[in-house]
PDB file of N, CA and C in Angstrom:
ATOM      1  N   UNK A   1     -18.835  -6.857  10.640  1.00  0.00           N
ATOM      2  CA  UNK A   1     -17.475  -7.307  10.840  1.00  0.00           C
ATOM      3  C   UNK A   1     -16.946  -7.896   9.548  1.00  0.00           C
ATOM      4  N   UNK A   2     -15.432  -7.488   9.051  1.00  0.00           N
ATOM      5  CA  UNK A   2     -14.960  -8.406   7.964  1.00  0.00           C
ATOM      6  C   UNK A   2     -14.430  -9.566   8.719  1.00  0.00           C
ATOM      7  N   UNK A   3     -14.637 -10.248   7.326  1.00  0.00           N
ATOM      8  CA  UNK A   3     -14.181 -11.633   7.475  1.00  0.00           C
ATOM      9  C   UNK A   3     -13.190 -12.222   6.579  1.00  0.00           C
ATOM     10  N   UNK A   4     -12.086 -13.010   6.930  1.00  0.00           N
ATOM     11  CA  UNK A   4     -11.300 -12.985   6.096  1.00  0.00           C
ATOM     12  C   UNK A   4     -11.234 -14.910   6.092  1.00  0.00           C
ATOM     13  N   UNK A   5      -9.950 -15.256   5.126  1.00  0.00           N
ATOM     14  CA  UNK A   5      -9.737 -16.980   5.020  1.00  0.00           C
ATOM     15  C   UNK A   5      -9.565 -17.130   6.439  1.00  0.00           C
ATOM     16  N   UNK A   6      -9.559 -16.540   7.431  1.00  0.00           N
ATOM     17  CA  UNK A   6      -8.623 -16.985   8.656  1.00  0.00           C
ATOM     18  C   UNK A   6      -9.320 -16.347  10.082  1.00  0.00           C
ATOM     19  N   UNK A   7     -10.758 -16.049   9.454  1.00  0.00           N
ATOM     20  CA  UNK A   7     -12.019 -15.222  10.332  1.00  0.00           C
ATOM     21  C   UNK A   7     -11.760 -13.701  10.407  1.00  0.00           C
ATOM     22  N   UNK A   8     -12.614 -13.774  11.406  1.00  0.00           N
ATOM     23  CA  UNK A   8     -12.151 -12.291  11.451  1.00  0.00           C
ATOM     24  C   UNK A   8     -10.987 -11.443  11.689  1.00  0.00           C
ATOM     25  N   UNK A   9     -11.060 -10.541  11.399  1.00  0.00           N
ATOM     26  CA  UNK A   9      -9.538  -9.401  11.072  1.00  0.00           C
ATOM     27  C   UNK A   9      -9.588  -9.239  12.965  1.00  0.00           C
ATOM     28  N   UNK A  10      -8.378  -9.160  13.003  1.00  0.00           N
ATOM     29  CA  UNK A  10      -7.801  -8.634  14.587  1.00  0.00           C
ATOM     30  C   UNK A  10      -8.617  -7.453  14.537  1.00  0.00           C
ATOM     31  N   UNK A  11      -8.276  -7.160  15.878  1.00  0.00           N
ATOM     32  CA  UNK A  11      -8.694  -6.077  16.412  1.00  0.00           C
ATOM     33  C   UNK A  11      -7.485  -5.348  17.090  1.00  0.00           C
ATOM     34  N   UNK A  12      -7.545  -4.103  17.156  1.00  0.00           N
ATOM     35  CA  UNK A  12      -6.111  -3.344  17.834  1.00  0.00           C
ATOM     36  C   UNK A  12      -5.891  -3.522  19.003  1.00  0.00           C
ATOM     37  N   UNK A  13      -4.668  -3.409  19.594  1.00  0.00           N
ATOM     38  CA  UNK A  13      -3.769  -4.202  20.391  1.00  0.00           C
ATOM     39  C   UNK A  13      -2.560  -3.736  21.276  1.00  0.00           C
ATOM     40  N   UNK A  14      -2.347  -3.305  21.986  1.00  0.00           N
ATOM     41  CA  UNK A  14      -1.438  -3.058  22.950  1.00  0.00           C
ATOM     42  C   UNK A  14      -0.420  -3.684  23.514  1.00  0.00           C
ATOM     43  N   UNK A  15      -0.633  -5.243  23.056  1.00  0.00           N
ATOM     44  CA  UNK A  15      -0.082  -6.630  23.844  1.00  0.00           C
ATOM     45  C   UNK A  15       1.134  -6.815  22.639  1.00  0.00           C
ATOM     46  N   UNK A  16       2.089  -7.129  23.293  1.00  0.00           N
ATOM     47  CA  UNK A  16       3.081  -7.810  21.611  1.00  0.00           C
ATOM     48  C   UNK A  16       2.710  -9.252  21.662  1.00  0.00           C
ATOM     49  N   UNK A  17       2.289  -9.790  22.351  1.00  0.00           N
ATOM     50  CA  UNK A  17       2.075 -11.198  22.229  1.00  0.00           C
ATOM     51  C   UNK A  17       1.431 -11.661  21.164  1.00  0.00           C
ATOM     52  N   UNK A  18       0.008 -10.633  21.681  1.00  0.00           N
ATOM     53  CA  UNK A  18      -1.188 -10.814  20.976  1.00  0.00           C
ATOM     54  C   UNK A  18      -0.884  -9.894  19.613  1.00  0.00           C
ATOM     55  N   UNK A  19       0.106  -9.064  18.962  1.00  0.00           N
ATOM     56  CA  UNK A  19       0.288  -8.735  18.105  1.00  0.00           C
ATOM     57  C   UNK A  19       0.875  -9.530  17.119  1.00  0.00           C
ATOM     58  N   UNK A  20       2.158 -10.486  17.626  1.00  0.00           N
ATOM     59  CA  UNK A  20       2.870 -11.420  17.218  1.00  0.00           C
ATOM     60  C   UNK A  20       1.638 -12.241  16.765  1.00  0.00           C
ATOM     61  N   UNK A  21       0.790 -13.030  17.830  1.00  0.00           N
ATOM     62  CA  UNK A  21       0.086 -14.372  17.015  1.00  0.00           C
ATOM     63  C   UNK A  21      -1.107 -13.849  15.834  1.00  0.00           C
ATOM     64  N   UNK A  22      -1.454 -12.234  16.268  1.00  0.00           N
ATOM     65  CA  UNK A  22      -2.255 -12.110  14.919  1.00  0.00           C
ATOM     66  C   UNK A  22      -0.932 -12.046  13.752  1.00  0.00           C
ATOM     67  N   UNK A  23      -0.036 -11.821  13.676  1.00  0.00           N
ATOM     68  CA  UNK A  23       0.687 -11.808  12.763  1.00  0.00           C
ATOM     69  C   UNK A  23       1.173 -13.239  12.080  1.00  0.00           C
ATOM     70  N   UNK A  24       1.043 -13.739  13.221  1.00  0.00           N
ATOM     71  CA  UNK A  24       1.076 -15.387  12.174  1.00  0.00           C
ATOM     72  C   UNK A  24      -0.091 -15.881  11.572  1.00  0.00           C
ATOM     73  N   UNK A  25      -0.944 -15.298  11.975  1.00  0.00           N
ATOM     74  CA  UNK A  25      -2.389 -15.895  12.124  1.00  0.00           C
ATOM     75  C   UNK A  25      -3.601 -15.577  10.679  1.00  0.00           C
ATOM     76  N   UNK A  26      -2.997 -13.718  10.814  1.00  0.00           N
ATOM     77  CA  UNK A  26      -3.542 -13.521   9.361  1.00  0.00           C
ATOM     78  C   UNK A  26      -2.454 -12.431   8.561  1.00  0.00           C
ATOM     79  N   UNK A  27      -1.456 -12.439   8.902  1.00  0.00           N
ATOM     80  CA  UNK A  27      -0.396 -11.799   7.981  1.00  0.00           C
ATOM     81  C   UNK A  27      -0.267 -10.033   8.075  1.00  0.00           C
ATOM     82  N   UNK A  28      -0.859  -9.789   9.643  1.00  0.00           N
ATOM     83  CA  UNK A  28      -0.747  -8.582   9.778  1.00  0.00           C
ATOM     84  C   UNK A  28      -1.638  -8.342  10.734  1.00  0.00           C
ATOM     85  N   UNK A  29      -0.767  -6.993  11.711  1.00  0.00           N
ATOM     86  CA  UNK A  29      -1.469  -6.834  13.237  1.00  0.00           C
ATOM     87  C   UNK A  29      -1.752  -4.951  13.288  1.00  0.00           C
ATOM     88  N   UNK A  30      -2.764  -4.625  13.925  1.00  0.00           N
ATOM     89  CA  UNK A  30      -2.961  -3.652  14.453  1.00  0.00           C
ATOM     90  C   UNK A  30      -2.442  -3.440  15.660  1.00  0.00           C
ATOM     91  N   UNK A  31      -1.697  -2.381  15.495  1.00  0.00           N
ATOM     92  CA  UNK A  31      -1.007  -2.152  16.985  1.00  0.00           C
ATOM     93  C   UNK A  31      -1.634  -0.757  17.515  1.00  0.00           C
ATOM     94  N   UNK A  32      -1.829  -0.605  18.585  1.00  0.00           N
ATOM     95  CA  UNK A  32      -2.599   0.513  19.114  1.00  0.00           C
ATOM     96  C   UNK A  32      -1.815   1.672  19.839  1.00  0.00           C
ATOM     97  N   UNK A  33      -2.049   2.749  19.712  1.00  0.00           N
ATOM     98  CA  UNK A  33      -1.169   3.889  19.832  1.00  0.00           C
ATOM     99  C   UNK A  33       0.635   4.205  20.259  1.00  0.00           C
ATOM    100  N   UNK A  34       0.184   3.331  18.984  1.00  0.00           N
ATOM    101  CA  UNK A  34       1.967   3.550  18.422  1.00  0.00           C
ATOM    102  C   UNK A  34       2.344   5.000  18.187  1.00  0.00           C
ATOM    103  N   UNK A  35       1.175   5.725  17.491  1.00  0.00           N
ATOM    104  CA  UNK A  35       1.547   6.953  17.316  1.00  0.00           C
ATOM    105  C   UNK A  35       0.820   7.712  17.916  1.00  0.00           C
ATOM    106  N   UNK A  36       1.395   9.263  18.210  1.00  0.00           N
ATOM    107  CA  UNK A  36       0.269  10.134  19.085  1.00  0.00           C
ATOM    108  C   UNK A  36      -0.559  10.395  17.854  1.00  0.00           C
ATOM    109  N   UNK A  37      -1.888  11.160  18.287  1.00  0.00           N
ATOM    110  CA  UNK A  37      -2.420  12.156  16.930  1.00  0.00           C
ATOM    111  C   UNK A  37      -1.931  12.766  16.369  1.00  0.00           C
ATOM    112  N   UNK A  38      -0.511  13.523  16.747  1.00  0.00           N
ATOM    113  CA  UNK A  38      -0.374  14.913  16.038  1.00  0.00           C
ATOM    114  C   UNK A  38       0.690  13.709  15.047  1.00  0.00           C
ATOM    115  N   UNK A  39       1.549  12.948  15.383  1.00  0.00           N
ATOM    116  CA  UNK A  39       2.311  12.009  14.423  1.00  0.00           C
ATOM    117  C   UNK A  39       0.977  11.726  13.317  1.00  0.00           C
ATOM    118  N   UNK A  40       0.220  11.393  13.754  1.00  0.00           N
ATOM    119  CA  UNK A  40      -0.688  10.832  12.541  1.00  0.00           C
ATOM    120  C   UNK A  40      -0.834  11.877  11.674  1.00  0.00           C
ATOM    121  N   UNK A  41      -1.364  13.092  12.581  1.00  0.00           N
ATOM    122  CA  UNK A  41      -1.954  13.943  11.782  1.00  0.00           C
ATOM    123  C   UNK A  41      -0.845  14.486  10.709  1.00  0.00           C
ATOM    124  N   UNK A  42       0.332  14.619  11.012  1.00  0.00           N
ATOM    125  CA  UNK A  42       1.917  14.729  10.271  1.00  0.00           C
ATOM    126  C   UNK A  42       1.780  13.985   9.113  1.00  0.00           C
ATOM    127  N   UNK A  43       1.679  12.516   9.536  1.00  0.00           N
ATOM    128  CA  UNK A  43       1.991  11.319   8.537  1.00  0.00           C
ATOM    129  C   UNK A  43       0.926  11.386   7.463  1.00  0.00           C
ATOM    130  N   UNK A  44      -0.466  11.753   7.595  1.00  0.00           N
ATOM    131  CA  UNK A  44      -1.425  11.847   7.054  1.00  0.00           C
ATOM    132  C   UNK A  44      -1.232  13.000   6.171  1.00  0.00           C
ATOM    133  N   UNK A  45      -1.177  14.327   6.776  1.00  0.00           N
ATOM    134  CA  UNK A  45      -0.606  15.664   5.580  1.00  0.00           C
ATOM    135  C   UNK A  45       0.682  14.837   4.488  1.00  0.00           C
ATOM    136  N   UNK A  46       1.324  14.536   5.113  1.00  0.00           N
ATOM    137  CA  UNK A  46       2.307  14.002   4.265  1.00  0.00           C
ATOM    138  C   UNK A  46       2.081  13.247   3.055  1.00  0.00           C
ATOM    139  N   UNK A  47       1.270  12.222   3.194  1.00  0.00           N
ATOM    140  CA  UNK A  47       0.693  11.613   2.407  1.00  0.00           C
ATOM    141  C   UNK A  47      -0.043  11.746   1.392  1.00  0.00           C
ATOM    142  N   UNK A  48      -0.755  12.863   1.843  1.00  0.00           N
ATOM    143  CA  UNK A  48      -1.886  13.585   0.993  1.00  0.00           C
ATOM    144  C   UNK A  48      -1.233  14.672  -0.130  1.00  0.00           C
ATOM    145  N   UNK A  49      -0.313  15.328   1.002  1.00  0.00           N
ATOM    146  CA  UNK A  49       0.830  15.863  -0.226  1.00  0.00           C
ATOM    147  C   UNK A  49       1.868  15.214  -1.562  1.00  0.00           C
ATOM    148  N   UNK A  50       2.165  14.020  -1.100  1.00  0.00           N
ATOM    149  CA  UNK A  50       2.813  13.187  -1.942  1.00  0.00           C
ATOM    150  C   UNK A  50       2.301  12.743  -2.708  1.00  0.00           C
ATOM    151  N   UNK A  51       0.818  12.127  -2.788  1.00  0.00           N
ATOM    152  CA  UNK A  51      -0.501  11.518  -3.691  1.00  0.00           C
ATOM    153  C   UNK A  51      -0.608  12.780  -4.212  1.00  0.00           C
ATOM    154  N   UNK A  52      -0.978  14.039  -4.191  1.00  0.00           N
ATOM    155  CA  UNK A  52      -1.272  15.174  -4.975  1.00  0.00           C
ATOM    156  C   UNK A  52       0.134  15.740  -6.191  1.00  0.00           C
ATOM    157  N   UNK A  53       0.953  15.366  -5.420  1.00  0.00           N
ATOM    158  CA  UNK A  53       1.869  15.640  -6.419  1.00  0.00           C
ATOM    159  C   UNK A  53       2.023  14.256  -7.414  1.00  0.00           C
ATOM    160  N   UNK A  54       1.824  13.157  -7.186  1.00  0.00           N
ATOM    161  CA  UNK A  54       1.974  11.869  -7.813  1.00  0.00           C
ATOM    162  C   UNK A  54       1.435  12.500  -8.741  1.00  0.00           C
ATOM    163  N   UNK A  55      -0.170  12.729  -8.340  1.00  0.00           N
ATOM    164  CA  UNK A  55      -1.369  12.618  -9.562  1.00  0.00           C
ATOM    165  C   UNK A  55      -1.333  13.806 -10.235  1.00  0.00           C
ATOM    166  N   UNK A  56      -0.246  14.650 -10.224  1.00  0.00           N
ATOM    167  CA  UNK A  56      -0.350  16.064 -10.891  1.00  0.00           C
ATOM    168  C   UNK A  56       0.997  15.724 -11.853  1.00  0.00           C
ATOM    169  N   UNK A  57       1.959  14.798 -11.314  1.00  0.00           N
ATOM    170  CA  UNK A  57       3.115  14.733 -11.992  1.00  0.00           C
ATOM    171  C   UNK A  57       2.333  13.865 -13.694  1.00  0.00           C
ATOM    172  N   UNK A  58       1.545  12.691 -13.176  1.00  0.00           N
ATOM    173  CA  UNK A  58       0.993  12.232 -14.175  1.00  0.00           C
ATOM    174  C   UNK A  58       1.342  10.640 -13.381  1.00  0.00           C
ATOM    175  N   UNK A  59       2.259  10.353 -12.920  1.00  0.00           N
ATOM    176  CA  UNK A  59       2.816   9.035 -12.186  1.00  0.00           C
ATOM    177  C   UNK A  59       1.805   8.177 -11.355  1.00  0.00           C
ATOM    178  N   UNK A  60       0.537   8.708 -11.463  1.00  0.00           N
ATOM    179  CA  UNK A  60      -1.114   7.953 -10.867  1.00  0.00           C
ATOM    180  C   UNK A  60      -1.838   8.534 -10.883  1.00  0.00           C
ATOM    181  N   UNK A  61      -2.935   7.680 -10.937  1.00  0.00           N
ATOM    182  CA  UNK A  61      -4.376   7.855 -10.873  1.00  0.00           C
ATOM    183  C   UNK A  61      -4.898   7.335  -9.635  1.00  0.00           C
ATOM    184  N   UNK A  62      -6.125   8.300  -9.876  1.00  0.00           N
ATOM    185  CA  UNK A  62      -6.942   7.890  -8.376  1.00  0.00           C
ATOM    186  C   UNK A  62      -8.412   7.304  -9.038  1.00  0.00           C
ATOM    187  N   UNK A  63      -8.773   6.128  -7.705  1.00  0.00           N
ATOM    188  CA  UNK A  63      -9.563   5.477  -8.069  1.00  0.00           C
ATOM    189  C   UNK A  63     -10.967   5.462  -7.525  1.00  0.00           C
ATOM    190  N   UNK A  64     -10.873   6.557  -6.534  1.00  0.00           N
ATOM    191  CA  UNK A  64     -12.123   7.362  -6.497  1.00  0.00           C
ATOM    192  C   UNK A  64     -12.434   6.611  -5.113  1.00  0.00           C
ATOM    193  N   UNK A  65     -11.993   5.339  -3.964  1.00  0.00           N
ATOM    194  CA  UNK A  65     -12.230   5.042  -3.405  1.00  0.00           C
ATOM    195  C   UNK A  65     -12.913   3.702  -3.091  1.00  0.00           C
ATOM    196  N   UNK A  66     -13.076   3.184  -2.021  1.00  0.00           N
ATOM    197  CA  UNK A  66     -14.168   1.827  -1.867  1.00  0.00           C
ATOM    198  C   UNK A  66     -15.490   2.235  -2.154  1.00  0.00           C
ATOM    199  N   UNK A  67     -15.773   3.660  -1.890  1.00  0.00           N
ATOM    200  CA  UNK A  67     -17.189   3.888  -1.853  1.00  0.00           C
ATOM    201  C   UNK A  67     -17.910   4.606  -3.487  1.00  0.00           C
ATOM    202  N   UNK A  68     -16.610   4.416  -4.631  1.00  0.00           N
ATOM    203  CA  UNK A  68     -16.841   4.874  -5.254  1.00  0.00           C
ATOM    204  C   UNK A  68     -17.699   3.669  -6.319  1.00  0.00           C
ATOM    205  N   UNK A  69     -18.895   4.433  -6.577  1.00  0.00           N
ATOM    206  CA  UNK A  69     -19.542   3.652  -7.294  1.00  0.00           C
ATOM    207  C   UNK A  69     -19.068   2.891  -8.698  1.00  0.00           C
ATOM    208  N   UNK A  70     -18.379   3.431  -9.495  1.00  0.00           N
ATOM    209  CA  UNK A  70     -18.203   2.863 -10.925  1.00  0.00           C
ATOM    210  C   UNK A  70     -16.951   2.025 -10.841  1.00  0.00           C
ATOM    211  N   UNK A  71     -16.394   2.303  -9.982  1.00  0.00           N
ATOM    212  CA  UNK A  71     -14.788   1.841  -9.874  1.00  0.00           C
ATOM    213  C   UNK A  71     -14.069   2.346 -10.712  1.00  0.00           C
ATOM    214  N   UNK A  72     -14.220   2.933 -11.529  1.00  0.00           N
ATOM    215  CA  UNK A  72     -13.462   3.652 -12.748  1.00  0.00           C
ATOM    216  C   UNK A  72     -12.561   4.516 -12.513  1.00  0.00           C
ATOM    217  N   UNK A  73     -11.170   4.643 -12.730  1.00  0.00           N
ATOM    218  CA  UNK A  73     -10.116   5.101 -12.442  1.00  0.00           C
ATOM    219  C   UNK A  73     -10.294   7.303 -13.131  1.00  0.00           C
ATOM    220  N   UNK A  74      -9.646   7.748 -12.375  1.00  0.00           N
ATOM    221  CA  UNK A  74     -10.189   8.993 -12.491  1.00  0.00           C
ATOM    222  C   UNK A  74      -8.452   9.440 -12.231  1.00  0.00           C
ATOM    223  N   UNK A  75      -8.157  10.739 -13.318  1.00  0.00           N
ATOM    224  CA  UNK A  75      -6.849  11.448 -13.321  1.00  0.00           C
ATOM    225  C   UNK A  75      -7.039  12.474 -12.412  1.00  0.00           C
ATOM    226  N   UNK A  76      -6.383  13.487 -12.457  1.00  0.00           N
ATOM    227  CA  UNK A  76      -6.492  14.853 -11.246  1.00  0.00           C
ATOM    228  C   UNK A  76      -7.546  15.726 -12.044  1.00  0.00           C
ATOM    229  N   UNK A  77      -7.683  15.735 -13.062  1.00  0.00           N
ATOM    230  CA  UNK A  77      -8.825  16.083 -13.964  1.00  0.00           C
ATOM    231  C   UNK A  77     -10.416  15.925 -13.562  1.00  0.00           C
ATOM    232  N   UNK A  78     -10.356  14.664 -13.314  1.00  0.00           N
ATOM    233  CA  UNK A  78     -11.583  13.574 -13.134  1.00  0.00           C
ATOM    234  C   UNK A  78     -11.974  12.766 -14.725  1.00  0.00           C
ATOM    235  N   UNK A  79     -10.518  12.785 -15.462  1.00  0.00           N
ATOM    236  CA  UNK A  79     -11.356  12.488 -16.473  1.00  0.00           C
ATOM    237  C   UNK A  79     -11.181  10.856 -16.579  1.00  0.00           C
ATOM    238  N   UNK A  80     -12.165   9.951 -17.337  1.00  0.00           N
ATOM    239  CA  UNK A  80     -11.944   8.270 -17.050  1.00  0.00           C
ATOM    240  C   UNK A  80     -10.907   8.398 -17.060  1.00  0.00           C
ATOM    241  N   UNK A  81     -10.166   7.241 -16.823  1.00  0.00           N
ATOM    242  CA  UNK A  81      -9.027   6.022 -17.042  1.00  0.00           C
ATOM    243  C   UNK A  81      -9.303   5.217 -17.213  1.00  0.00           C
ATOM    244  N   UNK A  82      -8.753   4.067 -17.988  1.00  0.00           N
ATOM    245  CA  UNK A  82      -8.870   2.789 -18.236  1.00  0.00           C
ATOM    246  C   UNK A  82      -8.228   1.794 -16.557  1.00  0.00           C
ATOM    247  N   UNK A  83      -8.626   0.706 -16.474  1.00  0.00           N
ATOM    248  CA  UNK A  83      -8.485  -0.160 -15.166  1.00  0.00           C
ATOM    249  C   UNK A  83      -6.865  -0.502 -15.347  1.00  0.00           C
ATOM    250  N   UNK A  84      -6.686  -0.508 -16.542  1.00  0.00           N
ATOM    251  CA  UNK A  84      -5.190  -0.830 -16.440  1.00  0.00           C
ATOM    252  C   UNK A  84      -4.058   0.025 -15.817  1.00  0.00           C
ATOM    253  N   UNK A  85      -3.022  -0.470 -16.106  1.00  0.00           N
ATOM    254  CA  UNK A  85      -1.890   0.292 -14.918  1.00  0.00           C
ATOM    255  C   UNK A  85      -1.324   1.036 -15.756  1.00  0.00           C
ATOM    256  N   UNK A  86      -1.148   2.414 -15.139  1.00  0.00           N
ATOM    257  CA  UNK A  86      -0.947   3.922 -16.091  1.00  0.00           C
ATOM    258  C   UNK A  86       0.578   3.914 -16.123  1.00  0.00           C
ATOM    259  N   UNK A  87       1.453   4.100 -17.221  1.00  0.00           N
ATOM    260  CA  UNK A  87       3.217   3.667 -16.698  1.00  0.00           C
ATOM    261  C   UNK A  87       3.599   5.065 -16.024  1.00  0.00           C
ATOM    262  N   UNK A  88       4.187   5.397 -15.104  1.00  0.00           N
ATOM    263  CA  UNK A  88       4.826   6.768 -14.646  1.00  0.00           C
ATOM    264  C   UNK A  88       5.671   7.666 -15.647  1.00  0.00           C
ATOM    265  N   UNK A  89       5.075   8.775 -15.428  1.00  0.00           N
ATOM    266  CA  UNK A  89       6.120   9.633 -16.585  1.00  0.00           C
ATOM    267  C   UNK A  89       7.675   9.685 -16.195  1.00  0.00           C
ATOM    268  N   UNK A  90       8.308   9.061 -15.286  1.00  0.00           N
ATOM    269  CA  UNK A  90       9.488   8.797 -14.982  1.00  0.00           C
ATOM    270  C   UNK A  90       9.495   7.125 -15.220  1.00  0.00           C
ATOM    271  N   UNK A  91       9.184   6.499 -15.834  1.00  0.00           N
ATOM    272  CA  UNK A  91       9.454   5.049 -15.652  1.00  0.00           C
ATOM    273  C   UNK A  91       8.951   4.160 -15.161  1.00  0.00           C
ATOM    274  N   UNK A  92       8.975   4.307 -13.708  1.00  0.00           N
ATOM    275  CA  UNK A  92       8.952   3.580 -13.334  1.00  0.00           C
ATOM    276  C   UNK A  92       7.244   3.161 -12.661  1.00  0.00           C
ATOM    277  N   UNK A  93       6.754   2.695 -11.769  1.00  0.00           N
ATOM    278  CA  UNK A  93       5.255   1.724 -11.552  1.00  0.00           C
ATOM    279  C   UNK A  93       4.394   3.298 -10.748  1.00  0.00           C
ATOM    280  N   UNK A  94       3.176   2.885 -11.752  1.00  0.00           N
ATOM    281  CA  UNK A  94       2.469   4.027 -11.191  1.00  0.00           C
ATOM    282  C   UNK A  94       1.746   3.696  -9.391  1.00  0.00           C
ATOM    283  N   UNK A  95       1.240   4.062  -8.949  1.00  0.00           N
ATOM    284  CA  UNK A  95       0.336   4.233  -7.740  1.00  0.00           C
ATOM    285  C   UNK A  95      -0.578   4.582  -8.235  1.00  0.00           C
ATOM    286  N   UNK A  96      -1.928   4.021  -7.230  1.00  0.00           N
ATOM    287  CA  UNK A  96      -3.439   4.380  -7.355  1.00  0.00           C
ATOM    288  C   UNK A  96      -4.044   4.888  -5.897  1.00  0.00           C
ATOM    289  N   UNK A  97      -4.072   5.893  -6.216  1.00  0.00           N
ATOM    290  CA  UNK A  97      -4.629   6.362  -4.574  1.00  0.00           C
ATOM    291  C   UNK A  97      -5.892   6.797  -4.374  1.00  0.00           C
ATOM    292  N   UNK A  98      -6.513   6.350  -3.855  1.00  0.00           N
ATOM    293  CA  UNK A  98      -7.633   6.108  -3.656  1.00  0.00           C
ATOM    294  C   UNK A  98      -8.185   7.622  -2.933  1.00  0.00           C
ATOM    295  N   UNK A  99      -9.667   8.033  -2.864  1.00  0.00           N
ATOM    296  CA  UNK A  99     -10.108   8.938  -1.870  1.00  0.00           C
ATOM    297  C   UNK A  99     -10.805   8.635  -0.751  1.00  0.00           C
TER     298      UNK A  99
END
């Protein structure tokens, strides 16, 4: 189980009550089938498409994940990155998306 300043992380939730007081409680609630699967499964392609184009535009790097051993930031290449924040080839703040 994680543990956070404020114990453990909620658990998902159906109740607004009980969504509301985890939300005061640790600054964010799991709410439970808010969405069907196929919404997820939508929202999820979506996502994956938008991160692929990020990291192809040049506008982020990916950081290989929690489970990634080195932590070392990796381009669409795989080649290093430095930990610092990559500027977007449009300007503005890059994203790091993780695998």
């Amino acid at each position: 189980m994680i543990q956070t300043e404020t114990g453990a992380l909620p658990a998902a939730t159906t109740d607004p009550e009980q969504a509301l007081a985890d939300l005061h409680v640790h600054g964010f609630t799991l709410l439970e089938g808010v969405l069907s699967p196929q919404e997820t499964g939508m929202l999820a392609e979506t996502l994956q498409s938008v991160a692929a184009r990020e990291l192809s535009a040049g506008g982020a790097v990916q950081d290989g994940g929690p489970r990634h051993g080195s932590g070392g930031l990796q381009g669409v290449a795989g080649a290093a990155r430095s930990r610092t924040a990559v500027p977007a080839s449009n300007g503005g703040t890059s994203r790091r998306w993780t695998a």
